[in-house]
PDB file of N, CA and C in Angstrom:
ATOM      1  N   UNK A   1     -74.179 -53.238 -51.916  1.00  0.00           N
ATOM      2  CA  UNK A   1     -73.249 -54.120 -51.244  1.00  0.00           C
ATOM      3  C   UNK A   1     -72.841 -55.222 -52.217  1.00  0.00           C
ATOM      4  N   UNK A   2     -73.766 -56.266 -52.584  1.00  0.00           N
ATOM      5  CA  UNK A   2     -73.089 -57.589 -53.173  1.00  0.00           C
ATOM      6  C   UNK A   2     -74.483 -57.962 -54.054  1.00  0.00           C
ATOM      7  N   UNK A   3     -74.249 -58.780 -54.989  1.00  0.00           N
ATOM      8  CA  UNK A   3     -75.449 -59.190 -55.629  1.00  0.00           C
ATOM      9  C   UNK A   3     -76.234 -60.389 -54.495  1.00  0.00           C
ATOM     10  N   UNK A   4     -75.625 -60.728 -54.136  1.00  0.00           N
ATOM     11  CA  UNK A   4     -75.528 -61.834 -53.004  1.00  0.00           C
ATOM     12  C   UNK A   4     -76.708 -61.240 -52.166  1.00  0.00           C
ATOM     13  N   UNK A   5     -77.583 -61.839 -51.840  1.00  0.00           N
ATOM     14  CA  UNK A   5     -78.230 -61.104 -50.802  1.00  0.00           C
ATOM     15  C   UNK A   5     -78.355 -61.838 -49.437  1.00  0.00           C
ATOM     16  N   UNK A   6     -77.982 -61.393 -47.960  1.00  0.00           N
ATOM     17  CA  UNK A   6     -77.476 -61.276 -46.941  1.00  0.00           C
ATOM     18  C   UNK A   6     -78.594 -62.059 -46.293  1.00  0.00           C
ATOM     19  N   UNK A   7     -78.293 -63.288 -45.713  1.00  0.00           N
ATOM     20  CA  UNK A   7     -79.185 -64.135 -44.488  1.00  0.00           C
ATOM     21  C   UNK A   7     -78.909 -63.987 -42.974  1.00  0.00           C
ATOM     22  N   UNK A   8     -79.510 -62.875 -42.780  1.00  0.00           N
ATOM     23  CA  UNK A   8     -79.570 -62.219 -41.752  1.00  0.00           C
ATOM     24  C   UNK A   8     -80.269 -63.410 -40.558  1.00  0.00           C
ATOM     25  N   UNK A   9     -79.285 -63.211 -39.217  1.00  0.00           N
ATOM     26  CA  UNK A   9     -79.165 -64.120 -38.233  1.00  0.00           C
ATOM     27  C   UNK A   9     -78.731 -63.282 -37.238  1.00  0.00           C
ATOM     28  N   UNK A  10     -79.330 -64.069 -35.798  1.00  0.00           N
ATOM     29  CA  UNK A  10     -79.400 -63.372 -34.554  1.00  0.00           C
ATOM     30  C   UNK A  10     -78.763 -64.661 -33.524  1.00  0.00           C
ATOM     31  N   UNK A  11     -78.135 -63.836 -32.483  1.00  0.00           N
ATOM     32  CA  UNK A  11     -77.527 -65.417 -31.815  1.00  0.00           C
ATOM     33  C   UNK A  11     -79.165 -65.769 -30.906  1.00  0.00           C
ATOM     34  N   UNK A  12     -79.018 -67.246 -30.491  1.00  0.00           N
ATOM     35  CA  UNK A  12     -79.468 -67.920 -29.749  1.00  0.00           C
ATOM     36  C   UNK A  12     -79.889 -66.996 -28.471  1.00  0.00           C
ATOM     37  N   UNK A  13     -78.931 -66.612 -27.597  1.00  0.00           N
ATOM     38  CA  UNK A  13     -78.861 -65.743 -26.789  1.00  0.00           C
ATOM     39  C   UNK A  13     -79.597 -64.733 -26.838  1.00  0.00           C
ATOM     40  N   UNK A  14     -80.294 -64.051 -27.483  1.00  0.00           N
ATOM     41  CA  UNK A  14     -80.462 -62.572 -27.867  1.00  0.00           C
ATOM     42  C   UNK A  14     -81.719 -62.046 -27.115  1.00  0.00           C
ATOM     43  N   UNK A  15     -82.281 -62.741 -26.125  1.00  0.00           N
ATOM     44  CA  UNK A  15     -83.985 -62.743 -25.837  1.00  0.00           C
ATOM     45  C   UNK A  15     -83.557 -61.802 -24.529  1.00  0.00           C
ATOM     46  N   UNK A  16     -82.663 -60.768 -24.877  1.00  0.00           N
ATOM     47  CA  UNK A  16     -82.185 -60.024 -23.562  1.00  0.00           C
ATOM     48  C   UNK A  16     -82.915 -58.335 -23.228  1.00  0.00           C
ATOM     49  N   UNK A  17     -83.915 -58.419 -23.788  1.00  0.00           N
ATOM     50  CA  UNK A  17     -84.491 -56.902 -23.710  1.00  0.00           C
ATOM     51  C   UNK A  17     -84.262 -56.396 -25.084  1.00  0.00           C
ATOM     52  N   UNK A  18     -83.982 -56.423 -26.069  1.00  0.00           N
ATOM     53  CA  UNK A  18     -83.900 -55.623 -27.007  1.00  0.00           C
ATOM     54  C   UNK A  18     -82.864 -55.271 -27.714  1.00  0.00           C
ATOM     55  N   UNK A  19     -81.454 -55.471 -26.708  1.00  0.00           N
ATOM     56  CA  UNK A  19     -80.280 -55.495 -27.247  1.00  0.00           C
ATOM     57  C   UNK A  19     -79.846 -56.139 -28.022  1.00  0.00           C
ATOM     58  N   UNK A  20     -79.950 -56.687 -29.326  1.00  0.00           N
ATOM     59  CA  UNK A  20     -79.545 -57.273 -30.164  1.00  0.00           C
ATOM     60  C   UNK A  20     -78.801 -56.496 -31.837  1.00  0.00           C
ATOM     61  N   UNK A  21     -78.146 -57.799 -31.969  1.00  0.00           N
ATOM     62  CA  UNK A  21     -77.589 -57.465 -33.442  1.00  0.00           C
ATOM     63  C   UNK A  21     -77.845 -58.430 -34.358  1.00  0.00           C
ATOM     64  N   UNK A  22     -78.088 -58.031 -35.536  1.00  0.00           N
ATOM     65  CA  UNK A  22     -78.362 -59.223 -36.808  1.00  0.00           C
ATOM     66  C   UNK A  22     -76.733 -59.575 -37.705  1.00  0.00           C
ATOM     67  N   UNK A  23     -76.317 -60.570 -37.907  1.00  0.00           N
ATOM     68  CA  UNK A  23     -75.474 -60.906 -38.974  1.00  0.00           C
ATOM     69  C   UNK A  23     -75.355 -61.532 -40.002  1.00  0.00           C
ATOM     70  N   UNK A  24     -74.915 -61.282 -41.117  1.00  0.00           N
ATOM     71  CA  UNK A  24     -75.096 -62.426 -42.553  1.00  0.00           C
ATOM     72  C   UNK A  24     -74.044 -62.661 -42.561  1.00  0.00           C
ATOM     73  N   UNK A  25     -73.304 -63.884 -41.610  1.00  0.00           N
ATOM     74  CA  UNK A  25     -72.177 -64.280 -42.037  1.00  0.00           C
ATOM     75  C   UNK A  25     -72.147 -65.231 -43.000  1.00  0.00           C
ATOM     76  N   UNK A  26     -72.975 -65.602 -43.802  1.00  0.00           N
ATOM     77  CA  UNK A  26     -72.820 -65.819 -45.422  1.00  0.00           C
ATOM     78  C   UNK A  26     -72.060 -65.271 -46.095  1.00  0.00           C
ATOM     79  N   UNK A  27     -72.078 -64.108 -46.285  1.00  0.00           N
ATOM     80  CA  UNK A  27     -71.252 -63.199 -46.920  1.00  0.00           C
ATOM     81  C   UNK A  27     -69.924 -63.047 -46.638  1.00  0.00           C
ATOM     82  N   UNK A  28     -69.528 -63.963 -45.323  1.00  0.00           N
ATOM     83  CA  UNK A  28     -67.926 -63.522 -44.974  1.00  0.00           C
ATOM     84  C   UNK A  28     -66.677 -64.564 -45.633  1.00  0.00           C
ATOM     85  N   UNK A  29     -66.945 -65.571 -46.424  1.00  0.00           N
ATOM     86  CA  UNK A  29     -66.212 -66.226 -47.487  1.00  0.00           C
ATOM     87  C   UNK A  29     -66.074 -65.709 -48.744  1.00  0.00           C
ATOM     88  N   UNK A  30     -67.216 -65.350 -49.034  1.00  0.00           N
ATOM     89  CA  UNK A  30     -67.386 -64.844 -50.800  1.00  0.00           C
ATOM     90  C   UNK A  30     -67.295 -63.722 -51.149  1.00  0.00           C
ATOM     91  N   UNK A  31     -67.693 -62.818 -49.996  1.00  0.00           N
ATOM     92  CA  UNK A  31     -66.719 -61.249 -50.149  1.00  0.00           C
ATOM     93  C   UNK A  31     -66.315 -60.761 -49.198  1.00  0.00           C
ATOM     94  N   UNK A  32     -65.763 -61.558 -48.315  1.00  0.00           N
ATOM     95  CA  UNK A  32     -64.923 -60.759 -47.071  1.00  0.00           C
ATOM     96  C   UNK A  32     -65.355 -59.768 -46.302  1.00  0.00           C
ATOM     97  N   UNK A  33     -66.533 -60.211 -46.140  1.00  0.00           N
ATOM     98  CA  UNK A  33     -67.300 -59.049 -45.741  1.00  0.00           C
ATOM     99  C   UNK A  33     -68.403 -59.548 -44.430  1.00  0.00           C
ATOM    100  N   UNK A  34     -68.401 -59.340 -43.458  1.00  0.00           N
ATOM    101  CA  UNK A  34     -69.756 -59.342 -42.575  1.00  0.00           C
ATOM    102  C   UNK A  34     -70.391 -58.030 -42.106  1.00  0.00           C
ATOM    103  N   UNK A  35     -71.784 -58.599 -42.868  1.00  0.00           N
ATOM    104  CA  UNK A  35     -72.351 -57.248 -42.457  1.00  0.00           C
ATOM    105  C   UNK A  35     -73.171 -57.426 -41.461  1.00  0.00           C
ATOM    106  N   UNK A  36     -73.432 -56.360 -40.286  1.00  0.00           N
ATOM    107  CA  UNK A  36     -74.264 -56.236 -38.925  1.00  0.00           C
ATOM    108  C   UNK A  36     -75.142 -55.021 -39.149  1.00  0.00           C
ATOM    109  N   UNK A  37     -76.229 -55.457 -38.420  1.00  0.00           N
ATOM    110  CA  UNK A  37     -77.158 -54.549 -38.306  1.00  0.00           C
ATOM    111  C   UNK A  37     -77.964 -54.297 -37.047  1.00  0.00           C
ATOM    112  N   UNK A  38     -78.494 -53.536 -36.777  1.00  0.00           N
ATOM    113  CA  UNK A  38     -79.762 -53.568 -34.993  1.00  0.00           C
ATOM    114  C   UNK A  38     -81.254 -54.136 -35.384  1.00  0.00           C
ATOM    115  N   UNK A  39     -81.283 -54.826 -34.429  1.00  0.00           N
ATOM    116  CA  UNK A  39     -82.659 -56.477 -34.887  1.00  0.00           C
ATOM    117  C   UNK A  39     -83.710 -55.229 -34.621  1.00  0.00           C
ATOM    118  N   UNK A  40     -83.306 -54.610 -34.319  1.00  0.00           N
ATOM    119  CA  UNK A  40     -84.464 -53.272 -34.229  1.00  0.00           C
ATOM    120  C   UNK A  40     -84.913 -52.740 -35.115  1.00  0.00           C
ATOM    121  N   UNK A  41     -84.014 -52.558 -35.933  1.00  0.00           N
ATOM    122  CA  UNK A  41     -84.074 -51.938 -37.000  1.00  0.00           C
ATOM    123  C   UNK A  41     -83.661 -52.089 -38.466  1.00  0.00           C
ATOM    124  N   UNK A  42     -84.251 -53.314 -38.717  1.00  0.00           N
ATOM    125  CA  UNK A  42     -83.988 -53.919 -39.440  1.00  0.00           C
ATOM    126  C   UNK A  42     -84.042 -53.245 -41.263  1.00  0.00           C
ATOM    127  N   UNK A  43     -84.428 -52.170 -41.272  1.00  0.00           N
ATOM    128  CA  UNK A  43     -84.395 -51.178 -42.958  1.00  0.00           C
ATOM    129  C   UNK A  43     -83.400 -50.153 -42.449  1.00  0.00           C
ATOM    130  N   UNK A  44     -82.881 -50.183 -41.139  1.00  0.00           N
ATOM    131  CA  UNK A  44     -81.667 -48.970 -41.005  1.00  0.00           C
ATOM    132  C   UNK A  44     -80.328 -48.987 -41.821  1.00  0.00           C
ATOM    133  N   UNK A  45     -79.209 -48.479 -41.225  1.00  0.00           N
ATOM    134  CA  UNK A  45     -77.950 -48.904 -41.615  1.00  0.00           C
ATOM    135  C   UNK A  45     -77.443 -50.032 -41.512  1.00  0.00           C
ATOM    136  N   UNK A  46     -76.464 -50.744 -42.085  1.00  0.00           N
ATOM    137  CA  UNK A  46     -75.625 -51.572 -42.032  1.00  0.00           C
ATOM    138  C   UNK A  46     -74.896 -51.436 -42.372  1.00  0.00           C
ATOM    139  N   UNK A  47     -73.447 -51.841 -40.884  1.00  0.00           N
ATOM    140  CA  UNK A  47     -72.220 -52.022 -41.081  1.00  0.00           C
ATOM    141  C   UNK A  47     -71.715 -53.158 -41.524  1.00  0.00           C
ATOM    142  N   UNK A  48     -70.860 -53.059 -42.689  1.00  0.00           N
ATOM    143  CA  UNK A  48     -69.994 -53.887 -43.134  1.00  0.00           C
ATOM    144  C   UNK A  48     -68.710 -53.824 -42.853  1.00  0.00           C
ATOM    145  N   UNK A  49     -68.424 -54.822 -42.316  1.00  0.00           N
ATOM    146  CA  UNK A  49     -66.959 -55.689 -41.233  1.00  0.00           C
ATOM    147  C   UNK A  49     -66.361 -56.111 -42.076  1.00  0.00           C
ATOM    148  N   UNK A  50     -64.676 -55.741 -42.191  1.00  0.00           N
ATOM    149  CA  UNK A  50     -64.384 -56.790 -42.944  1.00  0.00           C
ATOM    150  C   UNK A  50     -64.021 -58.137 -41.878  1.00  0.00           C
ATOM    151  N   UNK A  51     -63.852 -59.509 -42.450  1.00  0.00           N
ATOM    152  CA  UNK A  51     -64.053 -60.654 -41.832  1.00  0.00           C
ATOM    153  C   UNK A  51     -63.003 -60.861 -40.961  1.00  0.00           C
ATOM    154  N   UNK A  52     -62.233 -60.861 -40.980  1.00  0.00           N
ATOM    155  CA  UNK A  52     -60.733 -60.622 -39.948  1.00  0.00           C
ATOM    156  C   UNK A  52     -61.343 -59.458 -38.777  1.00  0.00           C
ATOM    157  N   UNK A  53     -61.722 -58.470 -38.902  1.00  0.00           N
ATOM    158  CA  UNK A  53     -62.260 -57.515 -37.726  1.00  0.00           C
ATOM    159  C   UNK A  53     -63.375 -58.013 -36.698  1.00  0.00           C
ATOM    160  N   UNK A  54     -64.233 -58.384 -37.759  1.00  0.00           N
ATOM    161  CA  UNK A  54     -65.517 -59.413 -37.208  1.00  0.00           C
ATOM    162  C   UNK A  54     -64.976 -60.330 -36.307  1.00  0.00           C
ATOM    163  N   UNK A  55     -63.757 -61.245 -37.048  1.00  0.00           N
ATOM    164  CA  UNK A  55     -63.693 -62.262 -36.100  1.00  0.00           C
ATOM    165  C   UNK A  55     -62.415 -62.017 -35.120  1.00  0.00           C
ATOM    166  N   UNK A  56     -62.118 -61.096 -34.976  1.00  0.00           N
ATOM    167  CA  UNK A  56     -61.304 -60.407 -33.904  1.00  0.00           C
ATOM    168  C   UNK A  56     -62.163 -59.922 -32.692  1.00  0.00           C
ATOM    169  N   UNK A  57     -63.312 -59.460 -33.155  1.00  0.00           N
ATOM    170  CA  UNK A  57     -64.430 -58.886 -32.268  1.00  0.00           C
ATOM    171  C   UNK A  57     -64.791 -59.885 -31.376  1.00  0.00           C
ATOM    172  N   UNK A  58     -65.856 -60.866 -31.729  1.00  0.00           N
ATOM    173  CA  UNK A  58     -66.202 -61.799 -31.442  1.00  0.00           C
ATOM    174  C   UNK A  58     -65.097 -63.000 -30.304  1.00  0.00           C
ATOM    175  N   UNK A  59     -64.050 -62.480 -30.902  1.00  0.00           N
ATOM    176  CA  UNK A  59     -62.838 -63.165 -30.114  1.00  0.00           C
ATOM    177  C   UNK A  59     -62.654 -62.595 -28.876  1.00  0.00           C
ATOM    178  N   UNK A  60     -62.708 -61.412 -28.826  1.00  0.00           N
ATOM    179  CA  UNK A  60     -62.713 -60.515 -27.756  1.00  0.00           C
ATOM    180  C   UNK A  60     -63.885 -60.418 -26.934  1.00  0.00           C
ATOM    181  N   UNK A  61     -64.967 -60.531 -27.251  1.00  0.00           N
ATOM    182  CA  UNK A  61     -66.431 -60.922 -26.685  1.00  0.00           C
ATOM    183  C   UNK A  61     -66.204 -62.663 -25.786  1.00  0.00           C
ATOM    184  N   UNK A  62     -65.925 -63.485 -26.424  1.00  0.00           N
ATOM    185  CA  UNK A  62     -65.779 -64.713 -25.737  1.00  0.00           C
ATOM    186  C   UNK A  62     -64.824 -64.408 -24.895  1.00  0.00           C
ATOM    187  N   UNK A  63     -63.598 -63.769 -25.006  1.00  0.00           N
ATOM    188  CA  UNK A  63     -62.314 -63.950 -24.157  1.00  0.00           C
ATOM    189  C   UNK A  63     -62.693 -62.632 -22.601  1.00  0.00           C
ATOM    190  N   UNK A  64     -64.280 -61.782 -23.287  1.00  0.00           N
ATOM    191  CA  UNK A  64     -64.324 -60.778 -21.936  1.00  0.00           C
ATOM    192  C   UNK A  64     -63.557 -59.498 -21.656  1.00  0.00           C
ATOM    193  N   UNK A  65     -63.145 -58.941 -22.947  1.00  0.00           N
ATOM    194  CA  UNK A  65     -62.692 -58.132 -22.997  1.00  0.00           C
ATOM    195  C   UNK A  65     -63.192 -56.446 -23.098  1.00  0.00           C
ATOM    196  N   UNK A  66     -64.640 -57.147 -23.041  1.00  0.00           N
ATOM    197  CA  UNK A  66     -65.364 -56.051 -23.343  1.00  0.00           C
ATOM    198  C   UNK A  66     -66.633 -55.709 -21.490  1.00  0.00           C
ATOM    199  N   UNK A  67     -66.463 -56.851 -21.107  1.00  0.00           N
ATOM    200  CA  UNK A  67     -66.910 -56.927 -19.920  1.00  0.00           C
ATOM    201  C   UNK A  67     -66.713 -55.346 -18.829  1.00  0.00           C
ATOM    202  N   UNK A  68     -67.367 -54.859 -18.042  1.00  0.00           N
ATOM    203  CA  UNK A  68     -67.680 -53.794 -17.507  1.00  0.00           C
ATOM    204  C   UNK A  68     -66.751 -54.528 -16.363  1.00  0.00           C
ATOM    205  N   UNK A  69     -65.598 -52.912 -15.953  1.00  0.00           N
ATOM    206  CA  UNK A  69     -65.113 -53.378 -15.091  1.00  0.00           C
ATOM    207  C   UNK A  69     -65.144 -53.858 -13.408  1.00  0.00           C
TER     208      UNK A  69
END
């Protein structure tokens, strides 16, 4: 990924059963990049976002767009 290495962060919120995601939005100034991962599984994969998608996501999460109908 980056020489940079990723400070992986979980929201506040997250104490919900297990469902969680990790993010290094460190990385989303200096290479346009946020990468996510499952707090589960923390040596698995990681997706890398570019930063405009990320924060389109997240936009859509606050605004409820993802909410069950």
């Amino acid at each position: 990924m980056t020489t940079e290495s990723p400070h992986w962060s979980k929201s506040s919120h997250s104490d919900n059963g297990g469902q969680c995601i990790e993010v290094a939005a460190n990385l989303a100034t200096s290479h346009g990049m946020v990468p996510v991962r499952d707090s589960k599984n923390p040596a698995g994969p990681v997706l890398n976002l570019p930063t405009p998608a990320f924060t389109s996501f997240v936009s859509g999460v606050k605004a409820g767009e993802f909410d069950p109908a």
